[in-house]
N, C-alpha and C. Protein backbone atom coordinates (compact mmCIF):
# COMPACT_ATOMS: atom_id res chain seq x y z
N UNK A 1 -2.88 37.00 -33.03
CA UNK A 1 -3.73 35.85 -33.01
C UNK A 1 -3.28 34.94 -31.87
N UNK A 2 -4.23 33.98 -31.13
CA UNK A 2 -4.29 33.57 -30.00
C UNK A 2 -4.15 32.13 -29.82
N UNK A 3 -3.00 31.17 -30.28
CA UNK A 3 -3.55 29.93 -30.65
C UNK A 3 -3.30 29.26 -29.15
N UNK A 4 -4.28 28.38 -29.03
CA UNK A 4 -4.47 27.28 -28.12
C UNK A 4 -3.73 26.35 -28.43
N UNK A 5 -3.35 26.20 -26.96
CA UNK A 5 -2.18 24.90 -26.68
C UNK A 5 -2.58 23.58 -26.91
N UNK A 6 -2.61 22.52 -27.39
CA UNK A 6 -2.57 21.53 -27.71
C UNK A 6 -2.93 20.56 -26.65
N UNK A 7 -1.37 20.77 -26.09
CA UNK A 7 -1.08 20.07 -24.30
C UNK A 7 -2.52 20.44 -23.56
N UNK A 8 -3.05 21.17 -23.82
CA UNK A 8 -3.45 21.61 -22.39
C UNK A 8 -5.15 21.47 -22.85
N UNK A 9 -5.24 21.42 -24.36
CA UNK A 9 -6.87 21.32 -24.71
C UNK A 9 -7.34 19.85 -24.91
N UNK A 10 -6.17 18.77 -24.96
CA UNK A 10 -6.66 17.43 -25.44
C UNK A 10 -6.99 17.10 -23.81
N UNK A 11 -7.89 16.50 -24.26
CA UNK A 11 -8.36 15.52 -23.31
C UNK A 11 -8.27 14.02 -23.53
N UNK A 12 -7.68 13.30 -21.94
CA UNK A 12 -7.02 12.12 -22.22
C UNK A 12 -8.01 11.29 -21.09
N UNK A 13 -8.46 10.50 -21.89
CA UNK A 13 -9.45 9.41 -20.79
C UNK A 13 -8.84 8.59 -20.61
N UNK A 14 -8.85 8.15 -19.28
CA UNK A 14 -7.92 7.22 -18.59
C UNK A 14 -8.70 5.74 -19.50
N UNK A 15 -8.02 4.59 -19.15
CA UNK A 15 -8.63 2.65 -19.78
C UNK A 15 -9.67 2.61 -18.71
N UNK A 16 -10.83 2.52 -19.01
CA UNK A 16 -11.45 1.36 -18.14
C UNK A 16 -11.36 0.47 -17.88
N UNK A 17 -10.99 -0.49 -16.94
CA UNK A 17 -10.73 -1.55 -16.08
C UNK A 17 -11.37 -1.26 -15.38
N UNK A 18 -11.67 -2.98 -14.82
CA UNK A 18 -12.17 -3.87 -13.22
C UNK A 18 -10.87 -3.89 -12.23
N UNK A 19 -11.37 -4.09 -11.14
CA UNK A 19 -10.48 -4.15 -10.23
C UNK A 19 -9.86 -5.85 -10.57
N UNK A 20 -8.28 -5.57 -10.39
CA UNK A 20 -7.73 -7.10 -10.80
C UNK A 20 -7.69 -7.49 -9.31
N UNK A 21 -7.02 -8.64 -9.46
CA UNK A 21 -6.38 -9.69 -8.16
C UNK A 21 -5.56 -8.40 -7.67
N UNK A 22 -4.39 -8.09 -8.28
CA UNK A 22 -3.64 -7.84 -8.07
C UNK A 22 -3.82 -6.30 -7.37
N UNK A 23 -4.77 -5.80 -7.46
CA UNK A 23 -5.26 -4.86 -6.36
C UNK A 23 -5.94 -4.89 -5.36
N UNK A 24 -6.62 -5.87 -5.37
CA UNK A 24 -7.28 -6.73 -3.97
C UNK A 24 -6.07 -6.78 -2.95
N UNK A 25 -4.91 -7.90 -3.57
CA UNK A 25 -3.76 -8.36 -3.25
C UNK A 25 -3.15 -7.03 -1.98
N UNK A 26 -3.08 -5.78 -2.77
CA UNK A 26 -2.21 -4.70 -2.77
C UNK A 26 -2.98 -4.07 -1.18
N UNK A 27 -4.35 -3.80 -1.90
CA UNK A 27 -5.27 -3.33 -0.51
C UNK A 27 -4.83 -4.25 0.65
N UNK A 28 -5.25 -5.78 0.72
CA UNK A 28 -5.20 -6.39 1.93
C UNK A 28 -3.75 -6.27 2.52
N UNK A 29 -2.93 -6.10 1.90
CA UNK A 29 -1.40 -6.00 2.04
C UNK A 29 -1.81 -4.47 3.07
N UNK A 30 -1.98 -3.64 2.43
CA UNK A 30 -1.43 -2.47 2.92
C UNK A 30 -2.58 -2.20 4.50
N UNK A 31 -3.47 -3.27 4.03
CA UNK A 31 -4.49 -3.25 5.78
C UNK A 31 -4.01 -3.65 6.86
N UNK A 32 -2.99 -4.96 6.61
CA UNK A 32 -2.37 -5.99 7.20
C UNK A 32 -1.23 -5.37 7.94
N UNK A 33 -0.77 -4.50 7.13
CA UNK A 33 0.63 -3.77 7.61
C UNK A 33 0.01 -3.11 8.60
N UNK A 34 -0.39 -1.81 7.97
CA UNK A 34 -1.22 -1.08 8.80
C UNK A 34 -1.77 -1.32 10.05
N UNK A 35 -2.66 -2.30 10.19
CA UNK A 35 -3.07 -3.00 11.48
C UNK A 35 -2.03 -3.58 12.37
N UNK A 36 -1.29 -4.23 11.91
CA UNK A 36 -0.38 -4.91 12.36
C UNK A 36 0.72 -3.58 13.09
N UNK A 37 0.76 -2.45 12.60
CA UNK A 37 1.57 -1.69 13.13
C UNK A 37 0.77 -0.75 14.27
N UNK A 38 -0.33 -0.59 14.07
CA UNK A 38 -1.49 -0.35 15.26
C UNK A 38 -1.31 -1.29 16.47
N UNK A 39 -1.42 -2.47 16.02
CA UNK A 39 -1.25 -3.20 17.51
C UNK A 39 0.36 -3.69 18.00
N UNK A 40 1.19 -3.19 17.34
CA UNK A 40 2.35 -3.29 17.93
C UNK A 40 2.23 -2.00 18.68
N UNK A 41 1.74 -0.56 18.08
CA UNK A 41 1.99 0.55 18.90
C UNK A 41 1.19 0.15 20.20
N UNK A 42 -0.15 0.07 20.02
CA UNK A 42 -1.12 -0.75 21.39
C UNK A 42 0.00 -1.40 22.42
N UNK A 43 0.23 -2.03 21.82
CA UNK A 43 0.84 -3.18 22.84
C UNK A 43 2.31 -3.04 23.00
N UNK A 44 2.91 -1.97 22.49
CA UNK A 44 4.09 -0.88 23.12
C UNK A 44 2.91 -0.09 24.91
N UNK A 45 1.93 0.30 24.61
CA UNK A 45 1.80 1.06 25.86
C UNK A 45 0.96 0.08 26.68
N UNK A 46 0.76 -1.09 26.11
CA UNK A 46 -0.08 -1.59 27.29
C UNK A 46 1.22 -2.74 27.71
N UNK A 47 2.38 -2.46 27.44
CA UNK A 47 3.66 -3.50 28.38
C UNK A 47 3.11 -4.60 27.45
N UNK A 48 3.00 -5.43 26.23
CA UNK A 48 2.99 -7.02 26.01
C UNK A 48 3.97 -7.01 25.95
N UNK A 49 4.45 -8.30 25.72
CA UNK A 49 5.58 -9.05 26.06
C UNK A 49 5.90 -9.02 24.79
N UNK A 50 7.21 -9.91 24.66
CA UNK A 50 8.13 -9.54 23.44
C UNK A 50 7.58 -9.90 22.37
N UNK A 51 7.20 -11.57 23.01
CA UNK A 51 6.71 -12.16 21.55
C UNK A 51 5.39 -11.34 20.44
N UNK A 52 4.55 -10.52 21.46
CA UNK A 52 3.74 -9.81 20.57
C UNK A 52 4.08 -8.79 19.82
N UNK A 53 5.20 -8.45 20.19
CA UNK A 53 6.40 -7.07 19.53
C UNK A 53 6.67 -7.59 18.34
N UNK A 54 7.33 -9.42 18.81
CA UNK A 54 8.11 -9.67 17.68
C UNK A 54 7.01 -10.09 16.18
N UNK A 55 5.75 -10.92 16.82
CA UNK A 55 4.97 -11.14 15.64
C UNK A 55 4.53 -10.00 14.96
N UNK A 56 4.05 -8.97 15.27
CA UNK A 56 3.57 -7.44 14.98
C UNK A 56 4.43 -7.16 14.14
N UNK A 57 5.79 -7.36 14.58
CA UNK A 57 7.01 -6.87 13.44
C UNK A 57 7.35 -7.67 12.35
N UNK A 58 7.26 -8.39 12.25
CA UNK A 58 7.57 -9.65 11.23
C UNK A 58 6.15 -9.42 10.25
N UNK A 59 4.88 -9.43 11.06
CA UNK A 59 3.92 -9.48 9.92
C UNK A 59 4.04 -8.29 9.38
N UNK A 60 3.99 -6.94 9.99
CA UNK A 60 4.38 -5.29 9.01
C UNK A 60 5.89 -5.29 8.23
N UNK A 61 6.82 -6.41 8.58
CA UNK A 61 7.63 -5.94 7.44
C UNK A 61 7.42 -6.74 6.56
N UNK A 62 6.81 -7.77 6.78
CA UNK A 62 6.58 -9.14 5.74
C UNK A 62 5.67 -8.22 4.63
N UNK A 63 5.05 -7.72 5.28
CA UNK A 63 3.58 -6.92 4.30
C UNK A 63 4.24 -5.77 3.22
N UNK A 64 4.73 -5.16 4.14
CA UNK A 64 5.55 -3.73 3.53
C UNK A 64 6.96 -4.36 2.43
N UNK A 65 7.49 -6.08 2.68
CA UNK A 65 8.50 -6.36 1.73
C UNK A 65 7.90 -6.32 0.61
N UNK A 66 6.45 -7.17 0.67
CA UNK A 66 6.08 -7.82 -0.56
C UNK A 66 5.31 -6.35 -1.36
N UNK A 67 4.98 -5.71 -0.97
CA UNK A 67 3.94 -4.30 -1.46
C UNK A 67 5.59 -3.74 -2.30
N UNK A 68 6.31 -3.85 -1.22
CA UNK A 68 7.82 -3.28 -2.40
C UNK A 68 8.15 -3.50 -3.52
N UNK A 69 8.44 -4.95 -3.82
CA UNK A 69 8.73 -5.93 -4.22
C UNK A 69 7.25 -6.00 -5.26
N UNK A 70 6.36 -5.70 -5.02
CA UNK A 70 5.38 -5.75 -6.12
C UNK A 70 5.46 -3.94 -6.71
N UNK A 71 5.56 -3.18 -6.07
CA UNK A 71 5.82 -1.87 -6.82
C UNK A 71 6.69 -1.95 -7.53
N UNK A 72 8.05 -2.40 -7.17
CA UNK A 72 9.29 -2.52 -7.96
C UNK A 72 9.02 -3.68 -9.36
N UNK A 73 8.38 -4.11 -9.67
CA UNK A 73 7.93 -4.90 -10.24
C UNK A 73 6.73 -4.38 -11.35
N UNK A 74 5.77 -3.96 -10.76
CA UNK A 74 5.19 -3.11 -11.87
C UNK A 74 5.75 -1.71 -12.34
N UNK A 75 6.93 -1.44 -12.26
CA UNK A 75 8.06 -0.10 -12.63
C UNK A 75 7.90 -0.84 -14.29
């Protein structure tokens, strides 16, 4: 006789939820970085000057601390 697994026949429906703040939050974070690390690479080959190096860098790690810092947090 052939019994079926349990594990493997239940079906589990995820909660329905709305999108919170706190994923809005997460998206614009991870655009901000993102972009921000696009135009530091840009402006690695087009020669800008430091200060555009240095803002580029400050806003992608500023972005990438807090996205941490909020993952570590919803653990």
């Amino acid at each position: 006789m052939i019994h079926a697994d349990p594990a493997r026949t239940r079906t589990v429906v995820p909660a329905q939820r709305g999108v919170t703040r706190n994923d809005l939050v997460r998206v614009v974070l991870w655009a901000v970085a993102v972009a921000a690390a696009v135009v530091n690479t840009v402006a690695s080959y087009r020669g800008a000057s430091l200060g555009t190096h240095l803002v580029c860098g400050l806003i992608t790690a500023a972005g990438v601390g807090v996205l941490v810092v909020d993952g570590r947090r919803r653990r």
